[in-house]
N, C-alpha and C. Protein backbone atom coordinates (compact mmCIF):
# COMPACT_ATOMS: atom_id res chain seq x y z
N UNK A 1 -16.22 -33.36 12.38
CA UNK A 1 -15.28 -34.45 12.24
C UNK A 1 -15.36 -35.32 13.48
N UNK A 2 -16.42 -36.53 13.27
CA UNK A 2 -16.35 -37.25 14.39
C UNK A 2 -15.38 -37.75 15.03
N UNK A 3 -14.72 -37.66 16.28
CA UNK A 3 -13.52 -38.71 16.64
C UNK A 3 -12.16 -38.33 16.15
N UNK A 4 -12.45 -37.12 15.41
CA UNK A 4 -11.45 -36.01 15.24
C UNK A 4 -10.04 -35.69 16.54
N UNK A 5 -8.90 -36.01 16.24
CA UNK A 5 -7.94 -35.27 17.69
C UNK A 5 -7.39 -33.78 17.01
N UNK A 6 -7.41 -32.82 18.05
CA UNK A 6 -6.76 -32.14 17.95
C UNK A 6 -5.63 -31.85 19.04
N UNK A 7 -4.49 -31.39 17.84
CA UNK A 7 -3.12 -31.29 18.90
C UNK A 7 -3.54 -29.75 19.25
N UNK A 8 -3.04 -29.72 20.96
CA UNK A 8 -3.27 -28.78 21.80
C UNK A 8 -2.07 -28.16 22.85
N UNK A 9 -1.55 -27.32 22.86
CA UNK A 9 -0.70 -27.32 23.94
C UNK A 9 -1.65 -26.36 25.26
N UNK A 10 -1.28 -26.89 26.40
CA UNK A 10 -2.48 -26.88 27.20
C UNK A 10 -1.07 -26.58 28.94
N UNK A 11 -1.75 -25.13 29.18
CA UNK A 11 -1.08 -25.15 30.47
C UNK A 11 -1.63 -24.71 31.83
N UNK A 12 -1.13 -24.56 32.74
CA UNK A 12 -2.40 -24.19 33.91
C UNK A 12 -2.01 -23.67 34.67
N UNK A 13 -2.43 -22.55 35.02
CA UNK A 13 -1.91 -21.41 36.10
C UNK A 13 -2.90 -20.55 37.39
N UNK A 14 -3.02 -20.21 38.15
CA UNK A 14 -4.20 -19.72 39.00
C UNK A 14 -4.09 -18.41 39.01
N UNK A 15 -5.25 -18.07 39.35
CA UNK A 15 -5.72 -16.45 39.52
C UNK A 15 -6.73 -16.18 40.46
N UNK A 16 -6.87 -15.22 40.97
CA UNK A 16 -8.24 -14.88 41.67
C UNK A 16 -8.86 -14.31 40.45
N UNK A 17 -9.96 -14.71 39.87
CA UNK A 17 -10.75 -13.46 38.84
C UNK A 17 -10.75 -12.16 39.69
N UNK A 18 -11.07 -12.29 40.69
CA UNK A 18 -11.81 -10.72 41.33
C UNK A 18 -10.86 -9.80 41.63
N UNK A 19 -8.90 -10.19 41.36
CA UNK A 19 -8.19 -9.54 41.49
C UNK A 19 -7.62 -9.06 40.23
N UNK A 20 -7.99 -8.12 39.94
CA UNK A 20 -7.15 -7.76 38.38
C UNK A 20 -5.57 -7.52 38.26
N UNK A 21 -5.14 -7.43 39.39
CA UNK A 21 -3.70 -7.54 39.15
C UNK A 21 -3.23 -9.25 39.23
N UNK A 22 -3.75 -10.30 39.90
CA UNK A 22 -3.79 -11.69 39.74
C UNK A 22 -4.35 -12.10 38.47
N UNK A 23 -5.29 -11.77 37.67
CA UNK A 23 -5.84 -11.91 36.11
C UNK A 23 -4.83 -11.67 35.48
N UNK A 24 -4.01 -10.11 35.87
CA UNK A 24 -3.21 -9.84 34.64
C UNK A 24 -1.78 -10.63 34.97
N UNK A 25 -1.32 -11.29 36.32
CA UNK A 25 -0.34 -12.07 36.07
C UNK A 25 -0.54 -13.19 35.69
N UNK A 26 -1.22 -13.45 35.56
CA UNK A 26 -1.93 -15.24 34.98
C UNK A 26 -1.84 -14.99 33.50
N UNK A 27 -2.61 -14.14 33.17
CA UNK A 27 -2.40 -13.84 31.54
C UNK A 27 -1.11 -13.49 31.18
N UNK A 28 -0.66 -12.80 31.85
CA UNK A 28 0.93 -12.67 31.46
C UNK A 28 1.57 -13.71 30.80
N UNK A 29 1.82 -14.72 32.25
CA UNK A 29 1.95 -16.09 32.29
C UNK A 29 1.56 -16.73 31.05
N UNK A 30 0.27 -17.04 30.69
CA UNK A 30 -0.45 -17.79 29.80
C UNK A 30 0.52 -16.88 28.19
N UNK A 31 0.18 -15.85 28.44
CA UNK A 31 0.32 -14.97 26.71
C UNK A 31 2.32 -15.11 26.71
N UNK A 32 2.93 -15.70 27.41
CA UNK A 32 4.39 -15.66 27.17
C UNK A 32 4.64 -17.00 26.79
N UNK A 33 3.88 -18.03 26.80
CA UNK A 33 4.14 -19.25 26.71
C UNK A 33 3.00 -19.79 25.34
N UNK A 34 2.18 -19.48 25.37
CA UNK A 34 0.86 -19.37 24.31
C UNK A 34 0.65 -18.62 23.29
N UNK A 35 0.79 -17.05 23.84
CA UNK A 35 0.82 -15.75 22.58
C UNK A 35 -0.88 -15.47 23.24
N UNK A 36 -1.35 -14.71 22.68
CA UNK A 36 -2.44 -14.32 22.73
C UNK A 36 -3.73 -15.06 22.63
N UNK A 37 -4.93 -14.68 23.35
CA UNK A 37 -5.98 -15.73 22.91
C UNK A 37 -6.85 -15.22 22.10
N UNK A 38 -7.71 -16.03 21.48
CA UNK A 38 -8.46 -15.42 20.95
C UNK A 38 -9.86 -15.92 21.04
N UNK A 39 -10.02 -16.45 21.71
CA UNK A 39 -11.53 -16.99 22.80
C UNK A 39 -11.02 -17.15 24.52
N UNK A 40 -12.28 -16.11 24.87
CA UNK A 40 -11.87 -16.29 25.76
C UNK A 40 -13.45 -16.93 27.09
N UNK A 41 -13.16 -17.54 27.71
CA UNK A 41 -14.52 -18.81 28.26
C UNK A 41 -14.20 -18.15 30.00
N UNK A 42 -15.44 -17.14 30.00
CA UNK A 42 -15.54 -16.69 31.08
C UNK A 42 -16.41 -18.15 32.22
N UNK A 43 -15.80 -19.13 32.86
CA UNK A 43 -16.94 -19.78 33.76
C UNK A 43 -16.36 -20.07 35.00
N UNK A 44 -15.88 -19.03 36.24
CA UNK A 44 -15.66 -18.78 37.24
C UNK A 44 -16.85 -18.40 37.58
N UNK A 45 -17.32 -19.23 38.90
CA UNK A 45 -18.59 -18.77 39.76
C UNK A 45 -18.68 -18.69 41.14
N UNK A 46 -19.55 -18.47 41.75
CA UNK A 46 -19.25 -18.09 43.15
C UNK A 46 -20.73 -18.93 43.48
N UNK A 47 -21.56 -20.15 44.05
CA UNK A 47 -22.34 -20.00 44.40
C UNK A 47 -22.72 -20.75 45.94
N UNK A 48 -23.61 -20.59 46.34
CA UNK A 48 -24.19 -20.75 47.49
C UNK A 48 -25.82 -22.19 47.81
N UNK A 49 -25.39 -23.39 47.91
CA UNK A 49 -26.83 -24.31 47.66
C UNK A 49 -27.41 -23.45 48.95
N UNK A 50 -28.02 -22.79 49.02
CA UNK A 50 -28.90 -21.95 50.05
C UNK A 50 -30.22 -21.58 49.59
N UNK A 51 -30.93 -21.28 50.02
CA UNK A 51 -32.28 -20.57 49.89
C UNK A 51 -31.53 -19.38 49.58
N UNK A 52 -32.65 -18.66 48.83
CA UNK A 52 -32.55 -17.36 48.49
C UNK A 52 -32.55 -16.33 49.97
N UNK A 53 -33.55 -16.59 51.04
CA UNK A 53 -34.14 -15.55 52.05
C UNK A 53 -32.64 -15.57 52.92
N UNK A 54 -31.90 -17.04 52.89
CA UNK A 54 -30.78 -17.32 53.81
C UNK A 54 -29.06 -17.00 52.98
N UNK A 55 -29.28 -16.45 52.30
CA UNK A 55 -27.95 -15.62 51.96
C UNK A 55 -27.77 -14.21 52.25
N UNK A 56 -26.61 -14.53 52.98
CA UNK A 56 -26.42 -12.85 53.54
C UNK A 56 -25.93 -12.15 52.94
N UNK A 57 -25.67 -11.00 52.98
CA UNK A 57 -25.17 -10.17 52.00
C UNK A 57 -23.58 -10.37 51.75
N UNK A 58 -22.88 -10.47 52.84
CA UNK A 58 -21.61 -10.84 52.14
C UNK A 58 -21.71 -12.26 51.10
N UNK A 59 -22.59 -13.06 50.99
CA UNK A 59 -22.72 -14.20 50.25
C UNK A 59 -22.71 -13.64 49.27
N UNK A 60 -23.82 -12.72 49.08
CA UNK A 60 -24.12 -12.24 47.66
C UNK A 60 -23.20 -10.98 46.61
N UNK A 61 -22.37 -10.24 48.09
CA UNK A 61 -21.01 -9.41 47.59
C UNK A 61 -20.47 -10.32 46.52
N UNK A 62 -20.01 -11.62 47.39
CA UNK A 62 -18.87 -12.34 47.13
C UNK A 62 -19.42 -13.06 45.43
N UNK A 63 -20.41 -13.93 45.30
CA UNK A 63 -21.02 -14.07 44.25
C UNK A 63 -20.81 -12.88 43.04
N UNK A 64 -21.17 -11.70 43.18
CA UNK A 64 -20.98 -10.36 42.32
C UNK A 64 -19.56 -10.58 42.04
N UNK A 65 -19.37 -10.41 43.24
CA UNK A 65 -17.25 -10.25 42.84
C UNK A 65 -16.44 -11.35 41.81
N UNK A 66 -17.47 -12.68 41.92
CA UNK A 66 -16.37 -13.85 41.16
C UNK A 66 -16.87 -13.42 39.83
N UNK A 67 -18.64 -13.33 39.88
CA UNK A 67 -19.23 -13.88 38.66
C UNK A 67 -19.03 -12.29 37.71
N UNK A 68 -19.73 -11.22 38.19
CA UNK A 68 -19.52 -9.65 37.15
C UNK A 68 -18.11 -9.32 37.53
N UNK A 69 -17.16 -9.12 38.64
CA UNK A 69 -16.16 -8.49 38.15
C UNK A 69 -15.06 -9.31 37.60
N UNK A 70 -15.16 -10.38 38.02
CA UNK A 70 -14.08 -11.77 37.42
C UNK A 70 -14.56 -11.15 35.71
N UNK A 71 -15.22 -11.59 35.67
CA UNK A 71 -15.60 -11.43 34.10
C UNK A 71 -15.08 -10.19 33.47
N UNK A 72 -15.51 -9.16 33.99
CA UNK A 72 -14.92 -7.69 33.71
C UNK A 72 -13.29 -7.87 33.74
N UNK A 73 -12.43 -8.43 34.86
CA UNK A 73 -11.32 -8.41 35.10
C UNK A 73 -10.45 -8.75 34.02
N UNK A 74 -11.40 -10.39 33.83
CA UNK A 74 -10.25 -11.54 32.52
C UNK A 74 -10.79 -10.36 30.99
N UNK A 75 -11.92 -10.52 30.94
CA UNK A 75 -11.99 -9.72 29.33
C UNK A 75 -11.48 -8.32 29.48
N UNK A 76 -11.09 -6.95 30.35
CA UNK A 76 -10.52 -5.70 30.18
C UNK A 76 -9.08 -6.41 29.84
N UNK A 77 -8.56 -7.23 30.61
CA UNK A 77 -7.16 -7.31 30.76
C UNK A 77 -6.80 -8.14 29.14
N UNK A 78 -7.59 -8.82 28.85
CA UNK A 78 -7.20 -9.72 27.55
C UNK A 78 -7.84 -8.96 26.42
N UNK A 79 -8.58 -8.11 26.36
CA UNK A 79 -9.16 -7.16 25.05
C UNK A 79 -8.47 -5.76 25.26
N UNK A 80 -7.46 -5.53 26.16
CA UNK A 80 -6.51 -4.56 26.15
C UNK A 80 -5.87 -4.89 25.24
N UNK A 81 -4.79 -6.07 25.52
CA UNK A 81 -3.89 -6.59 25.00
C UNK A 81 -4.18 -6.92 23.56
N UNK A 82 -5.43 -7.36 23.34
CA UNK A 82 -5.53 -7.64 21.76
C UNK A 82 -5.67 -6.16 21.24
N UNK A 83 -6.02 -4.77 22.05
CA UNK A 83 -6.09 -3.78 21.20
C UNK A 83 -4.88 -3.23 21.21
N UNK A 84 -4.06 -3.38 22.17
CA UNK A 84 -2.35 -2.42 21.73
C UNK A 84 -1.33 -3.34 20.43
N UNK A 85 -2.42 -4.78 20.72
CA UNK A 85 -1.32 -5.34 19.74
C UNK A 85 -1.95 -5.34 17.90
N UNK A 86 -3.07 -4.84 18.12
CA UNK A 86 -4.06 -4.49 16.74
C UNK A 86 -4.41 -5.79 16.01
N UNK A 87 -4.61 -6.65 17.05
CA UNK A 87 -5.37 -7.83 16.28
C UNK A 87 -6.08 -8.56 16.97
N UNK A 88 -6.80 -9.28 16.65
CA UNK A 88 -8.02 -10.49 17.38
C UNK A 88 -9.01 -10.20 17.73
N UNK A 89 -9.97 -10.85 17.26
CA UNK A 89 -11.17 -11.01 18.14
C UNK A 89 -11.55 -11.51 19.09
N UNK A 90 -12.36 -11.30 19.80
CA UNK A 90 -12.82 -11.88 21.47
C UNK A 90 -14.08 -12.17 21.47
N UNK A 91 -14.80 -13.54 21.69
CA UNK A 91 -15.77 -13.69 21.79
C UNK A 91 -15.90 -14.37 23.42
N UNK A 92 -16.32 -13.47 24.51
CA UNK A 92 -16.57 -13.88 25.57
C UNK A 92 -17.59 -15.18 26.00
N UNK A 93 -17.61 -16.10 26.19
CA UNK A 93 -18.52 -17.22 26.47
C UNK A 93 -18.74 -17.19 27.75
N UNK A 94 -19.91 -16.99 28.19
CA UNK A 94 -20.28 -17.07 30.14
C UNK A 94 -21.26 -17.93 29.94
N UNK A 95 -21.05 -18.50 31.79
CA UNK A 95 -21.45 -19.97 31.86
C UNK A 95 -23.20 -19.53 31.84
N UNK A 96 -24.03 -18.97 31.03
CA UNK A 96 -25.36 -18.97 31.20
C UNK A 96 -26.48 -19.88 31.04
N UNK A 97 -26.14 -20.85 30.20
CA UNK A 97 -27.17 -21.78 29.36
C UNK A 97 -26.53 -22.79 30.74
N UNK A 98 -25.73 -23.21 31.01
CA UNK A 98 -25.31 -24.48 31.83
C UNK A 98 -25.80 -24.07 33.18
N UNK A 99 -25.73 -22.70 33.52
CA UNK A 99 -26.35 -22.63 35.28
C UNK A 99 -28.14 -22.30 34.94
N UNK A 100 -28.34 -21.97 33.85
CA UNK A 100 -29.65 -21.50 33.88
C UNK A 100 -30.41 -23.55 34.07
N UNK A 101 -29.80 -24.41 33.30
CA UNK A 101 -30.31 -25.96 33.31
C UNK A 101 -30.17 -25.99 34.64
N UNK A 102 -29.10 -25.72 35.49
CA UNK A 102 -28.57 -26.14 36.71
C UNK A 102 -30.13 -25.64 37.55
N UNK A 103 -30.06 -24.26 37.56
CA UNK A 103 -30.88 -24.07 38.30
C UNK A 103 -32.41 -24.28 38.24
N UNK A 104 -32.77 -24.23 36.96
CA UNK A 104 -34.16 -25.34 36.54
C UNK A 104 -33.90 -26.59 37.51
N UNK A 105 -33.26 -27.34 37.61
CA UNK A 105 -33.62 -28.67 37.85
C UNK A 105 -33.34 -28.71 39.86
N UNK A 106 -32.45 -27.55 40.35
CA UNK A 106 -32.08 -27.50 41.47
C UNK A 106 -33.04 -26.99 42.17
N UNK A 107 -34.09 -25.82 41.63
CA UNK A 107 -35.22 -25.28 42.03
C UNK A 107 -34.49 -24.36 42.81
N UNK A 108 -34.94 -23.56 44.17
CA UNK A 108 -34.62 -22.85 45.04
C UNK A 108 -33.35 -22.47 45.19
N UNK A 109 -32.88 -23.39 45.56
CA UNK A 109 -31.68 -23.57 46.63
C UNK A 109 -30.38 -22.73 45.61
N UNK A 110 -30.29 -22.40 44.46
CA UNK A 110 -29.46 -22.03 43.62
C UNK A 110 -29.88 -20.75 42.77
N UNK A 111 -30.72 -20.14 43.74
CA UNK A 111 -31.59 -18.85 42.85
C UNK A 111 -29.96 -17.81 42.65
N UNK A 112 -29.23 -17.95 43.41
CA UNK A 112 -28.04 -17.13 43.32
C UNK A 112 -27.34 -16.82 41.97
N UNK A 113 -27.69 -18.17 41.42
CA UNK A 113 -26.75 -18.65 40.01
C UNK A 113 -28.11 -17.57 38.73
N UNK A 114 -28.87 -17.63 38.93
CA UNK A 114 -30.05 -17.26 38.16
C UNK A 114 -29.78 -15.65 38.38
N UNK A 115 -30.02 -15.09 39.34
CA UNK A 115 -29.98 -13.68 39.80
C UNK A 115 -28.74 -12.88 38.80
N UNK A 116 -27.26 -13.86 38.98
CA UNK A 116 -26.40 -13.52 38.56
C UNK A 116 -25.76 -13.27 37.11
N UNK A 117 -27.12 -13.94 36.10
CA UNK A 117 -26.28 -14.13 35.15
C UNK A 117 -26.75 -13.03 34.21
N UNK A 118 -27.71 -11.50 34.73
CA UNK A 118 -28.11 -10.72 34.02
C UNK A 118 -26.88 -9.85 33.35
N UNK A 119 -26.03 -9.51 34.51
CA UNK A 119 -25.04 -8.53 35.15
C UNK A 119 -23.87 -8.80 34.01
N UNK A 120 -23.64 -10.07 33.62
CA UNK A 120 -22.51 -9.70 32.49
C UNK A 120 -22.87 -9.68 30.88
């Protein structure tokens, strides 16, 4: 439906992904005012325009932490909730196709984004 509107109610709240007790108050938040979701669009990232040889390891901790456990964090905490409440499906969406273009065209400097997107 070209040019189609859809009505949306739309709200905004922060979280650390990498903190699962900050995920689950955000969702809280979100599921008291919303109800439950039922897509959920994993694209929190962590990256670094660096060379690959020049990221240190806490660079690359920190990267792990936004991109695999963020991800782990928002989908355990929101596919809990859809299983105590016995309904919905979850189709996780991660940002792969958009950093994999990114990093085609960035070459080097963004190998971080590439490395990362096996892991979820």
């Amino acid at each position: 439906m070209k040019g189609a509107l859809v009505a949306a109610q739309v709200i905004a709240t922060a979280a650390d992904v990498r903190q699962a007790d900050s995920v689950e108050a955000a969702v809280t938040e979100c599921t008291r005012i919303l109800g439950l979701p039922t897509l959920i669009i994993n694209n929190a990232a962590g990256n670094f325009i660096s060379p690959t040889e020049k990221l240190s390891p806490n660079a690359w901790r920190t990267i792990v932490d936004i991109v695999l456990n963020g991800t782990a964090n928002v989908t355990l905490d929101i596919g809990k909730r859809l299983i105590d409440a016995g309904t919905g499906d979850v189709m996780s969406l991660v940002n792969w196709n958009i950093t994999s273009l990114v990093n085609w065209k960035v070459t080097s400097l963004v190998n971080c984004i590439s490395m990362q997107q096996p892991g979820p």
